[in-house]
PDB file of N, CA and C in Angstrom:
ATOM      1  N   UNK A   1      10.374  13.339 -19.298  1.00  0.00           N
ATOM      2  CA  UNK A   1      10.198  11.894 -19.110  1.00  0.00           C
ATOM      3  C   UNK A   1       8.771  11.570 -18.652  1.00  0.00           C
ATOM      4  N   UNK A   2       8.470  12.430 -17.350  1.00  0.00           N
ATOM      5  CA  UNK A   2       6.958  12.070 -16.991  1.00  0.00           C
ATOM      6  C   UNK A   2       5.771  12.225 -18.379  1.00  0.00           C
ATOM      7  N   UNK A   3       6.226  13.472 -19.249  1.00  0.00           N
ATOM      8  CA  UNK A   3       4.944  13.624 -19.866  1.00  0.00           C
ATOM      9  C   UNK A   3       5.127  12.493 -20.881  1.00  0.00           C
ATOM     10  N   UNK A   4       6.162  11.580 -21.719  1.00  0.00           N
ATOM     11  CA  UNK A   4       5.829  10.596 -22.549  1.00  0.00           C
ATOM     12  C   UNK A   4       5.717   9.633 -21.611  1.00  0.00           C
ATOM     13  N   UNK A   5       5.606   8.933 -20.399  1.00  0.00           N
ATOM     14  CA  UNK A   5       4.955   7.814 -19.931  1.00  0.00           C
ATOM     15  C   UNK A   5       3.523   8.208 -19.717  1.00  0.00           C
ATOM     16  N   UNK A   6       2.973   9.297 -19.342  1.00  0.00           N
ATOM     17  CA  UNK A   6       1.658  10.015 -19.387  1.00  0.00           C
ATOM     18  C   UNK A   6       0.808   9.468 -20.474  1.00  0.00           C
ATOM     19  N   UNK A   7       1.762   9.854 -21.494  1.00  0.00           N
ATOM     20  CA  UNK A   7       1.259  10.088 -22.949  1.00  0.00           C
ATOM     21  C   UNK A   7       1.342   9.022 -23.381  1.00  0.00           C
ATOM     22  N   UNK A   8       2.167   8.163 -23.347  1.00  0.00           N
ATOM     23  CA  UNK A   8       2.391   6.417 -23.771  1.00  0.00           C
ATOM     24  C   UNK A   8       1.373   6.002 -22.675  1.00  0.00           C
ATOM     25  N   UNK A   9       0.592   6.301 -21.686  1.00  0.00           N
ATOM     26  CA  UNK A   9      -0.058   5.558 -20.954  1.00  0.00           C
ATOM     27  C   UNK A   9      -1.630   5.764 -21.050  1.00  0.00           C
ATOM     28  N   UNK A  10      -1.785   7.514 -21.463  1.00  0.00           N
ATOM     29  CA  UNK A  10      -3.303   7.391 -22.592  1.00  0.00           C
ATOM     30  C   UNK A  10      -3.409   7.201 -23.479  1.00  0.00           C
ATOM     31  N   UNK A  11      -2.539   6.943 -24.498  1.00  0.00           N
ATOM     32  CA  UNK A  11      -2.483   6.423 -25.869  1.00  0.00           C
ATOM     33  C   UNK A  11      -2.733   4.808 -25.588  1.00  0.00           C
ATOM     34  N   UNK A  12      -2.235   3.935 -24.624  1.00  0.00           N
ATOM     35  CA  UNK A  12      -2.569   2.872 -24.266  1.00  0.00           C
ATOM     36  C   UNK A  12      -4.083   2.818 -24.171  1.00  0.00           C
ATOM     37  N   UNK A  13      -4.772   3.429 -23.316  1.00  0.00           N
ATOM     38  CA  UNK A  13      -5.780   4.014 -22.628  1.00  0.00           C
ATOM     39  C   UNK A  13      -6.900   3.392 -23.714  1.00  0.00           C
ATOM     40  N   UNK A  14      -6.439   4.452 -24.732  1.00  0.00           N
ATOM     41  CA  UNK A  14      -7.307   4.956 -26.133  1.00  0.00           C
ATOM     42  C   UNK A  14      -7.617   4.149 -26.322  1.00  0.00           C
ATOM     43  N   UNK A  15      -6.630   2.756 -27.091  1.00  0.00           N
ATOM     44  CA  UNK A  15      -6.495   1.737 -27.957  1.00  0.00           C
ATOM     45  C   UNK A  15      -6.947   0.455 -27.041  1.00  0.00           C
ATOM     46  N   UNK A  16      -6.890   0.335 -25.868  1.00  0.00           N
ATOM     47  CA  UNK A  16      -7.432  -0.836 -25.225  1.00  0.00           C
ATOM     48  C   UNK A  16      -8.039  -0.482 -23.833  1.00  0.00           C
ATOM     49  N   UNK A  17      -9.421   0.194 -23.926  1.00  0.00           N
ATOM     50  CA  UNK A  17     -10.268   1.080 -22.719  1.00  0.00           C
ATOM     51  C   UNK A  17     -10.940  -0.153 -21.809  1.00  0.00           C
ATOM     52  N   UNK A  18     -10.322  -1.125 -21.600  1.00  0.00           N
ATOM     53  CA  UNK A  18     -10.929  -2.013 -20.928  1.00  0.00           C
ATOM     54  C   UNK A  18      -9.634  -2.503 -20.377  1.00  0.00           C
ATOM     55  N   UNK A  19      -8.275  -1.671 -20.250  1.00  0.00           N
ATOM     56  CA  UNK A  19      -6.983  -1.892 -19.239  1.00  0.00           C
ATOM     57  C   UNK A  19      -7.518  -0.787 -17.930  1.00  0.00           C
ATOM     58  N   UNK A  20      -8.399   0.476 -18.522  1.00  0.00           N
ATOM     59  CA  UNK A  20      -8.225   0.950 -17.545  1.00  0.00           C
ATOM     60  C   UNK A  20      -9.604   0.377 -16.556  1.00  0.00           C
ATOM     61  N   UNK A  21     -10.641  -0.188 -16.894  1.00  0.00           N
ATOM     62  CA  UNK A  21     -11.535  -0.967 -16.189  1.00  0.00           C
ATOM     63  C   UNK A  21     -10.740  -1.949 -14.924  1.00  0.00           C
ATOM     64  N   UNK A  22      -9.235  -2.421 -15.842  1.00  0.00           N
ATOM     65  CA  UNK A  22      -9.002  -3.469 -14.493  1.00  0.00           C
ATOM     66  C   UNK A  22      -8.152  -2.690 -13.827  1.00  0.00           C
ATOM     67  N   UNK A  23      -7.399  -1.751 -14.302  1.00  0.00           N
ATOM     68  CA  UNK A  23      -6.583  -0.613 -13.290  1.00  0.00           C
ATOM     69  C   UNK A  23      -7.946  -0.239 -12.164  1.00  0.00           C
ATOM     70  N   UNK A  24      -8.373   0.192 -12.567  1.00  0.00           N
ATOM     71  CA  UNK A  24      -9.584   0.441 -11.651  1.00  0.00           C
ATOM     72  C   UNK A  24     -10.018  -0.794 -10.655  1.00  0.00           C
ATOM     73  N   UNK A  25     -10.106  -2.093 -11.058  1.00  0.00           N
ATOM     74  CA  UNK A  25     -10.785  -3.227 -10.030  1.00  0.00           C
ATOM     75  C   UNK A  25      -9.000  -3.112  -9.387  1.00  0.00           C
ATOM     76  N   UNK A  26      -7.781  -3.062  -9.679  1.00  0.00           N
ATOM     77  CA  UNK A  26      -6.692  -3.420  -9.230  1.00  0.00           C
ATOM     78  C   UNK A  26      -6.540  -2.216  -7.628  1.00  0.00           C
ATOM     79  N   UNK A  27      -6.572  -1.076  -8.358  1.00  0.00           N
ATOM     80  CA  UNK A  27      -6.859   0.431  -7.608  1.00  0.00           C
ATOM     81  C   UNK A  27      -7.673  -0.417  -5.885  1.00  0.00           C
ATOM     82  N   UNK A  28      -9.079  -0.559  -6.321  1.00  0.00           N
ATOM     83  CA  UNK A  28     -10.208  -0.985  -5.618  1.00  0.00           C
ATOM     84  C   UNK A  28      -9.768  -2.259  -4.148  1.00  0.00           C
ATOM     85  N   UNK A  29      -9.219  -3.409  -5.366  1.00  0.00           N
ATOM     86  CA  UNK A  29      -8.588  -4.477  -4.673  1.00  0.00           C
ATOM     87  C   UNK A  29      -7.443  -3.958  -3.285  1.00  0.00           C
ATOM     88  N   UNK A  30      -6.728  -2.609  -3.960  1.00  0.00           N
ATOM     89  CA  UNK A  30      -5.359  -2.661  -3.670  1.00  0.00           C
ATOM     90  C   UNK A  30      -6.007  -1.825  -2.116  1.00  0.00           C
ATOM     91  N   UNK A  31      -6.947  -0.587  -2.254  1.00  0.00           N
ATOM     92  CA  UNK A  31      -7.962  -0.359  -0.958  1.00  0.00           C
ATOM     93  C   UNK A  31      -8.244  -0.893  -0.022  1.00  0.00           C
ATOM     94  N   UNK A  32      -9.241  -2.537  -0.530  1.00  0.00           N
ATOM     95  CA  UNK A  32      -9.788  -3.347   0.766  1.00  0.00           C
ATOM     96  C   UNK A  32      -8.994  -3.723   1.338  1.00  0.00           C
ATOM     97  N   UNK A  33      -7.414  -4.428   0.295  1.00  0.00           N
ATOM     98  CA  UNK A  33      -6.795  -5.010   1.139  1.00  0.00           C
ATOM     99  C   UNK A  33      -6.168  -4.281   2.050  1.00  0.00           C
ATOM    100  N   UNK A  34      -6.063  -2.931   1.965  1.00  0.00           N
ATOM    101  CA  UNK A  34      -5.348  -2.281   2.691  1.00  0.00           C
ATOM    102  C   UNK A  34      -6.004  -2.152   4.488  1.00  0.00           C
ATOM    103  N   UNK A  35      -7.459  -1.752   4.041  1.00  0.00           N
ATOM    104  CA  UNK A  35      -8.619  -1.256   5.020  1.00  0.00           C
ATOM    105  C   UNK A  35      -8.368  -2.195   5.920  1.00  0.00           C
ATOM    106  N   UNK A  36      -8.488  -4.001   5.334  1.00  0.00           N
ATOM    107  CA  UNK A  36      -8.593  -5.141   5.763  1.00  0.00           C
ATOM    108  C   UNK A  36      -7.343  -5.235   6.900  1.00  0.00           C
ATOM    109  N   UNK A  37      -6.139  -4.818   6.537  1.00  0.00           N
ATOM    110  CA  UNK A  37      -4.572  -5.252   7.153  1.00  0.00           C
ATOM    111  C   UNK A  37      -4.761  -4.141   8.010  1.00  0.00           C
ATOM    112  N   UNK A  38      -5.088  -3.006   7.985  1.00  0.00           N
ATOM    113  CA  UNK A  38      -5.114  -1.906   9.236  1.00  0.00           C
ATOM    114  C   UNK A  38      -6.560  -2.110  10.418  1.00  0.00           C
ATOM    115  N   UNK A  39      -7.240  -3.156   9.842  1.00  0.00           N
ATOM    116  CA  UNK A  39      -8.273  -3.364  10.865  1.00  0.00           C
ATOM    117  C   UNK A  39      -7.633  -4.496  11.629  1.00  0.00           C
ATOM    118  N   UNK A  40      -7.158  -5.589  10.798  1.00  0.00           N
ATOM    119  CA  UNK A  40      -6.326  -6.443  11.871  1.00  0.00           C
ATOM    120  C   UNK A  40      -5.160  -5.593  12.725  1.00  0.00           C
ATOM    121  N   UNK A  41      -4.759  -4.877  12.251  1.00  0.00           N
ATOM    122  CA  UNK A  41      -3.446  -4.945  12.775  1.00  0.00           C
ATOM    123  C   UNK A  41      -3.958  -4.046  13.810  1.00  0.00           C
ATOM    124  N   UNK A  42      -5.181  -3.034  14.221  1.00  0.00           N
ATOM    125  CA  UNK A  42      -5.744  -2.230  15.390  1.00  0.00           C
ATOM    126  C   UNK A  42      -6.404  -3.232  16.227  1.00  0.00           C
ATOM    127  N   UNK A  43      -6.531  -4.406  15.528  1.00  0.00           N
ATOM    128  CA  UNK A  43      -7.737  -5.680  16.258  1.00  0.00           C
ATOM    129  C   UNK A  43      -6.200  -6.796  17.111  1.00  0.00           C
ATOM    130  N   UNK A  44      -5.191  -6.930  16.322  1.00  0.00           N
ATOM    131  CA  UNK A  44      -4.285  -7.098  17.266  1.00  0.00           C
ATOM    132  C   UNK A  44      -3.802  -6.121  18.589  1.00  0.00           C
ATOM    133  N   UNK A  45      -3.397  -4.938  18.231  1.00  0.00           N
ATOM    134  CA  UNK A  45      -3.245  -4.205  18.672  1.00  0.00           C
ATOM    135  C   UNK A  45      -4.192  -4.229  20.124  1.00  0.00           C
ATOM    136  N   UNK A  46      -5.411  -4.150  20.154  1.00  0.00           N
ATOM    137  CA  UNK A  46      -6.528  -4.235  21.061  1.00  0.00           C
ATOM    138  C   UNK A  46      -6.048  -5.957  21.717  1.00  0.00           C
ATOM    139  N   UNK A  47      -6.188  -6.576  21.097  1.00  0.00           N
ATOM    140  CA  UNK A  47      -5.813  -7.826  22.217  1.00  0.00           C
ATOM    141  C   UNK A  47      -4.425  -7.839  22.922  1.00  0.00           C
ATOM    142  N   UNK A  48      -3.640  -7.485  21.918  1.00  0.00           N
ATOM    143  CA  UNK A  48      -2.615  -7.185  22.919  1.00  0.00           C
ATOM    144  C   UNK A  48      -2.316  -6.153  24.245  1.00  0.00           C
ATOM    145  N   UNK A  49      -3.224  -4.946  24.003  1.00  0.00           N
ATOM    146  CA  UNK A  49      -3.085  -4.080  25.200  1.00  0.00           C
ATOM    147  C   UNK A  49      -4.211  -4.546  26.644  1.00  0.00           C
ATOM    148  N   UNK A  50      -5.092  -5.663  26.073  1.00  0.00           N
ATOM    149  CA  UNK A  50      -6.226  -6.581  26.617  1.00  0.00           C
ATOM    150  C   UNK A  50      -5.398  -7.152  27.652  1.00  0.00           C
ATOM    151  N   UNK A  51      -4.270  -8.359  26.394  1.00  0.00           N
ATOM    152  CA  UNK A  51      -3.839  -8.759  27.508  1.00  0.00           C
ATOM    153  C   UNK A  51      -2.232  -8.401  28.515  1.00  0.00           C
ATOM    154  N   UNK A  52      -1.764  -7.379  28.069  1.00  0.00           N
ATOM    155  CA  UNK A  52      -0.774  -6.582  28.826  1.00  0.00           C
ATOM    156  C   UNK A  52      -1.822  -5.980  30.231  1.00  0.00           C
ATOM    157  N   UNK A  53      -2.746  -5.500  30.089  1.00  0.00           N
ATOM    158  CA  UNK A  53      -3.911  -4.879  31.765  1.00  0.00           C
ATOM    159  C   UNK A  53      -4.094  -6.485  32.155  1.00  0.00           C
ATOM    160  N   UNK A  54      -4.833  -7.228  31.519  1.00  0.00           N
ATOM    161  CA  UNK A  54      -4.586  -8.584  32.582  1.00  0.00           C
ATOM    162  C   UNK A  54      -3.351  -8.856  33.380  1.00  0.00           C
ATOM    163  N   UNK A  55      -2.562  -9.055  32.348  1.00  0.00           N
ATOM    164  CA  UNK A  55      -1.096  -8.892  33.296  1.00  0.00           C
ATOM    165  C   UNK A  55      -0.932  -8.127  34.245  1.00  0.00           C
ATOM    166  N   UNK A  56      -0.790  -6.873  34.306  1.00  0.00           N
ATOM    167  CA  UNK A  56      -0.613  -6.241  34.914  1.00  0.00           C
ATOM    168  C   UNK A  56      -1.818  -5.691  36.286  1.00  0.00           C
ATOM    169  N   UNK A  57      -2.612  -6.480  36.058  1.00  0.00           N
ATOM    170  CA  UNK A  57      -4.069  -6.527  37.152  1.00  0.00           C
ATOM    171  C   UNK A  57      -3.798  -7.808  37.946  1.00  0.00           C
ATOM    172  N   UNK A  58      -2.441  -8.560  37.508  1.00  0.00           N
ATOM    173  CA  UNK A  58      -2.726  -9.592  38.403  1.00  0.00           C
ATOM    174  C   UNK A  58      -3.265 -10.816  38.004  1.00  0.00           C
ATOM    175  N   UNK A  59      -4.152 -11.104  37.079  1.00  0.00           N
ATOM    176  CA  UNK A  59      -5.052 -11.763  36.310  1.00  0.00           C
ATOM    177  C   UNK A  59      -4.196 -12.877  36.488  1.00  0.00           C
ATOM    178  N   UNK A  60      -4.242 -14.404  36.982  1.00  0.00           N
ATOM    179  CA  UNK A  60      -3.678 -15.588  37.346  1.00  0.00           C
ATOM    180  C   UNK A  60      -4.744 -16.897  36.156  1.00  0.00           C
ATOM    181  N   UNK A  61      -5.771 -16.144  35.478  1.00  0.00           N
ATOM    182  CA  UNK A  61      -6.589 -17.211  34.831  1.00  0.00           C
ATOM    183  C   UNK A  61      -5.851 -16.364  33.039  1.00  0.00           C
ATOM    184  N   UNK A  62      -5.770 -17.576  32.722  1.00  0.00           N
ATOM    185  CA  UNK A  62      -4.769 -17.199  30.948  1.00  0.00           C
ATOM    186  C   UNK A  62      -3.965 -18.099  30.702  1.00  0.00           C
ATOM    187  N   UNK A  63      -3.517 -17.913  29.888  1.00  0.00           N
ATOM    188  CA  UNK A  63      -1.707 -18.961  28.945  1.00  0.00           C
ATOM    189  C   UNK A  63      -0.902 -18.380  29.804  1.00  0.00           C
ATOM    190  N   UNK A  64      -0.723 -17.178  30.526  1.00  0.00           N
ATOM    191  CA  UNK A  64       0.477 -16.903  31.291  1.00  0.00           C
ATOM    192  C   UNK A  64      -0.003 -17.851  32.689  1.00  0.00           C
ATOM    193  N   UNK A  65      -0.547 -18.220  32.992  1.00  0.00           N
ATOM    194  CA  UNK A  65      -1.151 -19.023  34.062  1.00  0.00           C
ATOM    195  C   UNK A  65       0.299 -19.830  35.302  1.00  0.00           C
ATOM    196  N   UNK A  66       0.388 -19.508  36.275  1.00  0.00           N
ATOM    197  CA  UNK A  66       1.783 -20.715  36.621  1.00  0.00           C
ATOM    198  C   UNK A  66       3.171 -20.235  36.097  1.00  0.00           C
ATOM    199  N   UNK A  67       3.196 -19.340  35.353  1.00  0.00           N
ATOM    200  CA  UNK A  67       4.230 -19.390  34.957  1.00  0.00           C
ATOM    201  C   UNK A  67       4.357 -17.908  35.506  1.00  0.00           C
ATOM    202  N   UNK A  68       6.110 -17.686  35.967  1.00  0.00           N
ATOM    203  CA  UNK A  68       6.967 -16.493  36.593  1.00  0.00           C
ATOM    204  C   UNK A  68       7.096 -15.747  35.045  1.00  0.00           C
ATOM    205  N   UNK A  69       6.609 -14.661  35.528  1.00  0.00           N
ATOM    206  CA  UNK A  69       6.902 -13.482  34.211  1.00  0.00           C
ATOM    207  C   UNK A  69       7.278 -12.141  34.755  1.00  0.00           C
TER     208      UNK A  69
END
């Protein structure tokens, strides 16, 4: 099974060599966005452990401000 989708997929290849140009920008795209979502999600990550030590230092200036937590 794998080798005729292989083979149905360079025979594609052959006949229209400018699918695999956008497989390639798709490939590329599919990277940044990835790079992009694991830098937020370590850049959340960092504010949140930011503000869990405020909390836990006591810190009375913030959105938790007044309020029992």
């Amino acid at each position: 099974f794998a080798r005729g989708v292989v083979g149905g997929a360079l025979a594609l290849f052959e006949r229209a060599p400018w699918l695999g140009e956008i497989a390639a920008g798709l490939t590329l795209l599919t990277a940044l966005l990835t790079a992009l979502h694991l830098w937020m999600r370590a850049s959340d990550a960092r504010e949140l452990e930011r503000l869990r030590k405020e909390h836990d230092d006591g810190d009375t200036s913030g959105p938790h401000r007044g309020k029992d937590t």
